[in-house]
N, C-alpha and C. Protein backbone atom coordinates (compact mmCIF):
# COMPACT_ATOMS: atom_id res chain seq x y z
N UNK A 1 -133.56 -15.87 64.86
CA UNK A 1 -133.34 -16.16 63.47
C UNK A 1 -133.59 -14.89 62.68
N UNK A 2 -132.79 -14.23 61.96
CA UNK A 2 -132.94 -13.50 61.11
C UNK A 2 -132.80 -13.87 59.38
N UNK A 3 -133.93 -12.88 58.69
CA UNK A 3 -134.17 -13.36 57.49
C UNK A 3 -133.24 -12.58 56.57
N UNK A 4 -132.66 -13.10 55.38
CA UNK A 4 -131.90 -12.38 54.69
C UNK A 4 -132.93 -11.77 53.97
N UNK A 5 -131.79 -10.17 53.17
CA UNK A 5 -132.42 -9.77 51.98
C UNK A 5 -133.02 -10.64 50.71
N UNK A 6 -131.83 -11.65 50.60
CA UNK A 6 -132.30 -12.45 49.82
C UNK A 6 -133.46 -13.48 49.76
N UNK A 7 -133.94 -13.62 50.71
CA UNK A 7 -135.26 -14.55 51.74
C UNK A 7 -136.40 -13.20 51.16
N UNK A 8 -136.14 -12.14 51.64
CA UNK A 8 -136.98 -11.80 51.72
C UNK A 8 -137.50 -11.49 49.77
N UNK A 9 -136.61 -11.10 48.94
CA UNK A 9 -136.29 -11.05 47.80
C UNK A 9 -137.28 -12.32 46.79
N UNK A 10 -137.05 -13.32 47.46
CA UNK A 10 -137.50 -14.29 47.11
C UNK A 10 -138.63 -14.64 47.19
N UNK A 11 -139.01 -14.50 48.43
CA UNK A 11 -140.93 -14.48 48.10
C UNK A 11 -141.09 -13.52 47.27
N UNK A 12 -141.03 -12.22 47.51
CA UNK A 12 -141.58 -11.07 47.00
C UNK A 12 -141.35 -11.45 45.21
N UNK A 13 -140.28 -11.99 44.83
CA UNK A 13 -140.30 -12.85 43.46
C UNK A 13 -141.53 -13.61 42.90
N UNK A 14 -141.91 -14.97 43.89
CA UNK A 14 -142.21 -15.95 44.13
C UNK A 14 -144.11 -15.59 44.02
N UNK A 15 -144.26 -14.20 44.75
CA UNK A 15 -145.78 -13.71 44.91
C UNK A 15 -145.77 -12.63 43.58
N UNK A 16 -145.03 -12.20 42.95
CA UNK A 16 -145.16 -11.69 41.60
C UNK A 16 -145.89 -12.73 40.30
N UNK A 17 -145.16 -14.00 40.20
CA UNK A 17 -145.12 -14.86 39.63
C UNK A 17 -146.82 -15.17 39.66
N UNK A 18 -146.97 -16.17 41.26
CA UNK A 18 -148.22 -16.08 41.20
C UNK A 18 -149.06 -15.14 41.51
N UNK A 19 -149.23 -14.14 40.89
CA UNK A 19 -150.40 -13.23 40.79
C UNK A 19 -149.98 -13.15 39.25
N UNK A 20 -149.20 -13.63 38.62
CA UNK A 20 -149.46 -13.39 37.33
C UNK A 20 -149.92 -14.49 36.67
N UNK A 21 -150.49 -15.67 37.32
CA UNK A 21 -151.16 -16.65 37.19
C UNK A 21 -149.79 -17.79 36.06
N UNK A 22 -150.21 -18.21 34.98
CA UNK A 22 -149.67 -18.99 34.09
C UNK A 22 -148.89 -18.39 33.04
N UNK A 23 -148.44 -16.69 32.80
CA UNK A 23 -147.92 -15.78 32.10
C UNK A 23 -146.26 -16.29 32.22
N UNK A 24 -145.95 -16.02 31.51
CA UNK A 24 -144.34 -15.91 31.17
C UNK A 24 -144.31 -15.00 31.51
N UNK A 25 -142.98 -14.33 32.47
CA UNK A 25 -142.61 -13.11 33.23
C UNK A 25 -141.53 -12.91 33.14
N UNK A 26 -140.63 -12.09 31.93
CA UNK A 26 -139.46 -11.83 32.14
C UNK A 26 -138.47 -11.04 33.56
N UNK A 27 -137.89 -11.35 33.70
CA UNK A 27 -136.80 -10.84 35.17
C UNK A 27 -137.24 -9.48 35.46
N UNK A 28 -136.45 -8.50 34.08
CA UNK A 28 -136.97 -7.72 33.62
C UNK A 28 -138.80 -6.85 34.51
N UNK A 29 -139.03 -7.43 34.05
CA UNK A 29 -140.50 -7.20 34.49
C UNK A 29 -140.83 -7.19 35.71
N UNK A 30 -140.41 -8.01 36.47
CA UNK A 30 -140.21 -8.77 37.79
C UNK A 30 -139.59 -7.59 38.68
N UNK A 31 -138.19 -7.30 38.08
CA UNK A 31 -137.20 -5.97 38.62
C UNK A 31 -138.00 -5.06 38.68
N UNK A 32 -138.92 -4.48 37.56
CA UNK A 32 -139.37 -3.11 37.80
C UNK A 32 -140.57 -2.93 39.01
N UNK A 33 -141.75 -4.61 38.81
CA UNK A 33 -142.51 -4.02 39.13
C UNK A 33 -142.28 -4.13 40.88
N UNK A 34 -141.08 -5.29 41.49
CA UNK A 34 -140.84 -5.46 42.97
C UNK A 34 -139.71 -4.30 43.15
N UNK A 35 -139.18 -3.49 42.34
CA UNK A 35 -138.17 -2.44 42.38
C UNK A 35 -136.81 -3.16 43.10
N UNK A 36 -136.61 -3.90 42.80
CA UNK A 36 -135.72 -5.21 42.87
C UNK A 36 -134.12 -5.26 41.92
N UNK A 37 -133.03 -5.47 42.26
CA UNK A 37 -131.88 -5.09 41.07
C UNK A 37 -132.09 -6.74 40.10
N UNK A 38 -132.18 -6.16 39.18
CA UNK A 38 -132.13 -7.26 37.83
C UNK A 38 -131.17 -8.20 38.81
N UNK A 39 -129.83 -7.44 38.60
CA UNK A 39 -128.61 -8.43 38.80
C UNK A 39 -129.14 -9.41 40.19
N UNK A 40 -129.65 -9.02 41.19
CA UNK A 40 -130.02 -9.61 42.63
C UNK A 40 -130.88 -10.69 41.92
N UNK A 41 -131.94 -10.02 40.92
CA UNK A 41 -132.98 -11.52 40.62
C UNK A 41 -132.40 -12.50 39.59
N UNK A 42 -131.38 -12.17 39.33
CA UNK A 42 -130.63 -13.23 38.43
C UNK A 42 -129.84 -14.51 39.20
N UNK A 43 -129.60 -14.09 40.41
CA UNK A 43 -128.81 -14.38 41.51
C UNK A 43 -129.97 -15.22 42.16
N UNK A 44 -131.02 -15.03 42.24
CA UNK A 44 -132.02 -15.74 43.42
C UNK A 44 -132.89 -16.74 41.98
N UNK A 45 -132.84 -16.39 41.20
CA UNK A 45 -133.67 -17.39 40.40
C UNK A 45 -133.28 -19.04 40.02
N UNK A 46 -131.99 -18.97 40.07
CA UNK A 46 -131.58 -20.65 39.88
C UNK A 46 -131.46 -20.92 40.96
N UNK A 47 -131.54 -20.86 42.58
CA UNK A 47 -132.12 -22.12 43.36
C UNK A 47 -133.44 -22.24 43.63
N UNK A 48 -133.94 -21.26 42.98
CA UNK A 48 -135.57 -21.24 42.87
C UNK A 48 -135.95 -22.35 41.98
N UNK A 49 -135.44 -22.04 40.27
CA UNK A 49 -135.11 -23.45 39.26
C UNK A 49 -134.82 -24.57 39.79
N UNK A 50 -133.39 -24.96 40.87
CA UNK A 50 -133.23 -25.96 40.76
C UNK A 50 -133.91 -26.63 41.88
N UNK A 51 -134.59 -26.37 42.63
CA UNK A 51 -135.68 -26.29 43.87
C UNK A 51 -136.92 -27.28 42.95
N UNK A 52 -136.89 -26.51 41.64
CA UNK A 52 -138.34 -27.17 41.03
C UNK A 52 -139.42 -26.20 41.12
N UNK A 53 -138.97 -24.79 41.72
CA UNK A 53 -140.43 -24.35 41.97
C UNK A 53 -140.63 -23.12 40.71
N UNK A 54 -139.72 -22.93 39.95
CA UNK A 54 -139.66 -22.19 38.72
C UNK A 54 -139.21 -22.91 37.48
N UNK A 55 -139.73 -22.76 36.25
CA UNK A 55 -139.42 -23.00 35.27
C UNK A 55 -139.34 -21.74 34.60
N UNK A 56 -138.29 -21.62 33.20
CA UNK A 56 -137.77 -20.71 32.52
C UNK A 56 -138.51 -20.99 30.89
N UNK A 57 -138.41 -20.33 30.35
CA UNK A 57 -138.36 -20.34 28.98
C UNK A 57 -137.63 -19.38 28.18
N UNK A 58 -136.97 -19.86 27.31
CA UNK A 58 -135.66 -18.76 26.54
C UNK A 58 -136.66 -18.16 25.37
N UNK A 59 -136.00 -17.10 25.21
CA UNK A 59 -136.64 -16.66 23.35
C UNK A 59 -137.16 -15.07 23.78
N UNK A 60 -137.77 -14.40 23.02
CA UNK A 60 -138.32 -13.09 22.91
C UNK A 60 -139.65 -13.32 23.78
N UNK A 61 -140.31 -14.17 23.78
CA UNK A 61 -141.44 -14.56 24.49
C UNK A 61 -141.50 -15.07 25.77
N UNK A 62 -140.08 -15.18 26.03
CA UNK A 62 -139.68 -16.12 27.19
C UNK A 62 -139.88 -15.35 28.45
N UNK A 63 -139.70 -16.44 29.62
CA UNK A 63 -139.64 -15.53 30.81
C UNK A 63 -139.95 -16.63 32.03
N UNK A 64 -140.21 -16.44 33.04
CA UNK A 64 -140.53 -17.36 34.35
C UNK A 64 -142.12 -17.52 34.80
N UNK A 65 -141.84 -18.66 35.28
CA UNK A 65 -143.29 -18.76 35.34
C UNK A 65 -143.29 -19.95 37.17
N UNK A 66 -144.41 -20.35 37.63
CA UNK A 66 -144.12 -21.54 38.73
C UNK A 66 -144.24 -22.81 38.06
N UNK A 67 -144.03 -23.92 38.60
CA UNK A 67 -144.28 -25.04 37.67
C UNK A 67 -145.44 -25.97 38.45
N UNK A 68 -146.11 -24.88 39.80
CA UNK A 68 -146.70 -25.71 40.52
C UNK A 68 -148.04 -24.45 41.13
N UNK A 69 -149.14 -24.96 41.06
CA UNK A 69 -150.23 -23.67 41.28
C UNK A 69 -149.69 -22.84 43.00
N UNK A 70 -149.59 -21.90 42.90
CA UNK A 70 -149.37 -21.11 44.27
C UNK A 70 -149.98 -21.65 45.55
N UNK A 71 -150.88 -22.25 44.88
CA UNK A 71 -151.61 -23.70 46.95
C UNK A 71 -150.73 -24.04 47.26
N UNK A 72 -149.78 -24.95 46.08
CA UNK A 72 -149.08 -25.66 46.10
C UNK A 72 -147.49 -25.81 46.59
N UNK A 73 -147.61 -24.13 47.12
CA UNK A 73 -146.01 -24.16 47.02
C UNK A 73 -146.35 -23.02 48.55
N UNK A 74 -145.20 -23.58 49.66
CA UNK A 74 -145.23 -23.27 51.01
C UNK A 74 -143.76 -22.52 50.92
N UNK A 75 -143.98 -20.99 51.72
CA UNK A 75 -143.13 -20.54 52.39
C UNK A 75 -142.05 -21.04 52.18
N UNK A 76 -142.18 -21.71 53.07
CA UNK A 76 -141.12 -22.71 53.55
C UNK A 76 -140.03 -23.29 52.77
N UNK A 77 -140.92 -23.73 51.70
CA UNK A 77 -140.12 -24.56 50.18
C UNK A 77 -139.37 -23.51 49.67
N UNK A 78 -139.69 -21.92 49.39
CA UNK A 78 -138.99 -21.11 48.79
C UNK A 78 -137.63 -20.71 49.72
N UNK A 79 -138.20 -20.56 51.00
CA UNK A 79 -137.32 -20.01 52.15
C UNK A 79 -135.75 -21.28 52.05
N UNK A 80 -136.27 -22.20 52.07
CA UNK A 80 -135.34 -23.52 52.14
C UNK A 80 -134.45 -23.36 50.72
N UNK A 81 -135.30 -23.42 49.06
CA UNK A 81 -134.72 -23.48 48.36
C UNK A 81 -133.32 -22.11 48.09
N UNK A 82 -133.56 -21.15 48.78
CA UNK A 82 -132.53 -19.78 48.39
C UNK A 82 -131.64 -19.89 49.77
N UNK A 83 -132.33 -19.95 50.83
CA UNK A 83 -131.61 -20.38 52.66
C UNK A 83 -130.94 -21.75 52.70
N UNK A 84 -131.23 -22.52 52.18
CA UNK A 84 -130.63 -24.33 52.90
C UNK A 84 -131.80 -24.34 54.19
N UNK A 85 -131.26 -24.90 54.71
CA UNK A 85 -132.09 -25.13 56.12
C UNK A 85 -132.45 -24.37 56.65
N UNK A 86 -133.67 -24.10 57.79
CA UNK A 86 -134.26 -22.96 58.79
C UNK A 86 -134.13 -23.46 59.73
N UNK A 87 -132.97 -22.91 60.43
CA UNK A 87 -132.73 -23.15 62.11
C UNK A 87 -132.55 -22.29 62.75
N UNK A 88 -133.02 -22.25 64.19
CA UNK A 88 -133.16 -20.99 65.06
C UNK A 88 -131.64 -20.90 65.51
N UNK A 89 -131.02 -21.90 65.33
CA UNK A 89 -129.57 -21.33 66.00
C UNK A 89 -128.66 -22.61 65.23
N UNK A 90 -127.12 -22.26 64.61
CA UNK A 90 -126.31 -23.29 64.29
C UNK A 90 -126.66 -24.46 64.32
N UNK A 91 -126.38 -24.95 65.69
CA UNK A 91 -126.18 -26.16 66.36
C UNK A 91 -127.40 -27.20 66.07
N UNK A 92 -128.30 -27.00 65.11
CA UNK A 92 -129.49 -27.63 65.02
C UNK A 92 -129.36 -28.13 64.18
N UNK A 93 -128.81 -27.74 62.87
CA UNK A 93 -128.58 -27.74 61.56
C UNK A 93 -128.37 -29.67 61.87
N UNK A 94 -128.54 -30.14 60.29
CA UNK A 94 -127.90 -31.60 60.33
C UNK A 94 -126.69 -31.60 59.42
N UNK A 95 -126.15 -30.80 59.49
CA UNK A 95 -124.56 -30.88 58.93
C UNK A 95 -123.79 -30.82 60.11
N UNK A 96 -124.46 -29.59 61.28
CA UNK A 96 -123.22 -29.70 62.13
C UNK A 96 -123.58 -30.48 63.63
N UNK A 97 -122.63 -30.96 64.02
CA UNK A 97 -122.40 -31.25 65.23
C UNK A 97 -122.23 -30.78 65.95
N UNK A 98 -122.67 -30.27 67.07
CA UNK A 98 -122.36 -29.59 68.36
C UNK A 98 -121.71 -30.58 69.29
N UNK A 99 -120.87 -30.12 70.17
CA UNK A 99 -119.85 -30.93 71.02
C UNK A 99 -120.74 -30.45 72.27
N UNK A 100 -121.24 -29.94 72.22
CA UNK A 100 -122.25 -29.84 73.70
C UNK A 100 -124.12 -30.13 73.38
N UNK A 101 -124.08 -31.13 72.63
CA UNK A 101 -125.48 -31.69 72.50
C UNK A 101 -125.85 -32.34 73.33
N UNK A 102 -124.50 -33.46 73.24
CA UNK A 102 -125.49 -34.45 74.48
C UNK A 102 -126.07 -33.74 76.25
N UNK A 103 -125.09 -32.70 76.61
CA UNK A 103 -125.36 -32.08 77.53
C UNK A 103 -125.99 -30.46 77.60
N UNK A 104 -126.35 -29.93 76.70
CA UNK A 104 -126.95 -28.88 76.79
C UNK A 104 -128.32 -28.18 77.31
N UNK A 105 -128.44 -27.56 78.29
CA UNK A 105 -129.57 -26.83 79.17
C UNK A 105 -130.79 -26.61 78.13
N UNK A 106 -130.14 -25.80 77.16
CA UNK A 106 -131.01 -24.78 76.22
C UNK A 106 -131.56 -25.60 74.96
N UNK A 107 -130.82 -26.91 74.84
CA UNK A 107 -131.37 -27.72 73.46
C UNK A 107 -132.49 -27.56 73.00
N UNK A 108 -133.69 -27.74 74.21
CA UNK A 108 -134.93 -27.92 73.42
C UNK A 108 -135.48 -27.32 73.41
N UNK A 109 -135.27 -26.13 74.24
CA UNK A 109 -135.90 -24.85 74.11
C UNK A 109 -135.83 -24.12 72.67
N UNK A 110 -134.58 -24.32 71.99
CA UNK A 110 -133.64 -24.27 70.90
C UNK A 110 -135.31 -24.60 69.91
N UNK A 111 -134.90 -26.35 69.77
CA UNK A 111 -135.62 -27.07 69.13
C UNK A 111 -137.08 -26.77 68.65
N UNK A 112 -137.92 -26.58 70.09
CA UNK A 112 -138.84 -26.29 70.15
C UNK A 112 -139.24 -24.80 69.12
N UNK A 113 -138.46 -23.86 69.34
CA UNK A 113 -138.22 -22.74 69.13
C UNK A 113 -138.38 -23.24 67.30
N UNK A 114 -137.28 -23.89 66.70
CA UNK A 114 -137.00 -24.32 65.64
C UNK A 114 -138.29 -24.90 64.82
N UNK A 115 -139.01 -25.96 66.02
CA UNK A 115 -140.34 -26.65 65.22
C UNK A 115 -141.29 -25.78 64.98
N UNK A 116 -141.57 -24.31 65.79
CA UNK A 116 -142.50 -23.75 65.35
C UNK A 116 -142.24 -23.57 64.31
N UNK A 117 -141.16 -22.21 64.09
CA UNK A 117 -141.10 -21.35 62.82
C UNK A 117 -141.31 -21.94 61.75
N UNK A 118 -140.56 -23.59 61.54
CA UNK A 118 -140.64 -24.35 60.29
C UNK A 118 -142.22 -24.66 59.91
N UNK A 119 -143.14 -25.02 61.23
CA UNK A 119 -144.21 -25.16 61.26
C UNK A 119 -144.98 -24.38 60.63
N UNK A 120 -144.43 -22.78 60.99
CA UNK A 120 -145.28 -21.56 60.67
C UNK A 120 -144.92 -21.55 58.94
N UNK A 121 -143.75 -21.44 58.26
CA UNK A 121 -143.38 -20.89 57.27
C UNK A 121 -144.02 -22.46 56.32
N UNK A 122 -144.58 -23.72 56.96
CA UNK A 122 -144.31 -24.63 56.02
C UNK A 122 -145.98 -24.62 56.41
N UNK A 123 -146.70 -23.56 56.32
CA UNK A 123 -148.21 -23.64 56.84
C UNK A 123 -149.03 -22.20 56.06
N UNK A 124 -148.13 -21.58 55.44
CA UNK A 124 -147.80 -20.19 54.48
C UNK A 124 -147.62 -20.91 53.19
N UNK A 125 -148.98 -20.97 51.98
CA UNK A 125 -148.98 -20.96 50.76
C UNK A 125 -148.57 -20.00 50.19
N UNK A 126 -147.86 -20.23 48.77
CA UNK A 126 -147.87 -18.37 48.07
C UNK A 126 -149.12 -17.93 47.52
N UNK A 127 -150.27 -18.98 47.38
CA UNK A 127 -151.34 -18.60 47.32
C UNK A 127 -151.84 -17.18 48.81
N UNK A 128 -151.93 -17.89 49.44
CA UNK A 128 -151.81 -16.77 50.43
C UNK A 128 -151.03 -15.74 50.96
N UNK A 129 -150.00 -15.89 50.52
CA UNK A 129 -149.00 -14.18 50.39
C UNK A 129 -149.38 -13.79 49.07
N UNK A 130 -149.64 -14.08 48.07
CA UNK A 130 -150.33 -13.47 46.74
C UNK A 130 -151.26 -12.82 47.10
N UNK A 131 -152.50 -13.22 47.86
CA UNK A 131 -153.73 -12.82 47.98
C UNK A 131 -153.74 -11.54 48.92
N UNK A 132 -152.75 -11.55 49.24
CA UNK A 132 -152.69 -10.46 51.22
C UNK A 132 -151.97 -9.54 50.43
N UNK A 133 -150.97 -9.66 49.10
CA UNK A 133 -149.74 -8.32 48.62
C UNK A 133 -150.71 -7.42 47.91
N UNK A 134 -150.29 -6.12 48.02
CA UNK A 134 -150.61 -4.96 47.49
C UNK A 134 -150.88 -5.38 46.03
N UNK A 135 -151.85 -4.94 45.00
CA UNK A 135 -151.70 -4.98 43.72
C UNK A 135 -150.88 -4.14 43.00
N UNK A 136 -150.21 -4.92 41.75
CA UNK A 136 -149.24 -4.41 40.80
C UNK A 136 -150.06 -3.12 40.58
């Protein structure tokens, strides 16, 4: 399984936010201090929004904030909300069907493979990638 730029983009968003505790954080701000392209965080912020795990506010004062304390919010949830699903290979996914499920050698090795990582990333608070990142 490989992680996109954008995966990775997204925490590094996600652990800005919370270390700035309850602050309004314009994009802006966000861009300079993860050295991040505006345009890229404009791009990753509405399935972050529609995920639930960001709220916005418009105006001169405005800016992003979480809508849920950093305990509260797993890896996983961010990884899912910008990725869709985390699967170690296609064929796992629940959209697709594989025509060699019912008989396949490697399925559960697959699977298995699959339950960790989700395990691992859905066991990762951003409280705890906040606490481990370099300070601003």
């Amino acid at each position: 399984m490989k992680f996109s730029t954008r995966d990775r983009y997204a925490l590094r968003l996600m652990v800005d936010l919370a270390r700035r505790g309850d602050a309004l954080v314009p994009l802006k701000e966000i861009s300079a201090a993860q050295q991040i392209s505006l345009k890229y965080l404009e791009q990753i912020i509405p399935p972050l929004a529609r995920a639930g795990l960001v709220a916005s506010v418009r105006g001169a004062q405005g800016g992003y904030r979480l809508t849920r304390p950093a305990a509260e919010i797993t890896a996983g949830e961010i990884l899912r909300a910008v990725e869709g699903e985390l699967t170690a290979v296609p064929c796992l996914g629940a959209e697709t069907g594989c025509p060699h499920s019912g008989h396949c050698q490697t399925r559960a090795f697959w699977g298995g493979l699959n339950e960790l990582i989700n395990r691992y990333v859905d066991g990762v608070t951003l409280a705890q990638l906040a606490s481990e990142a370099d300070p601003l």
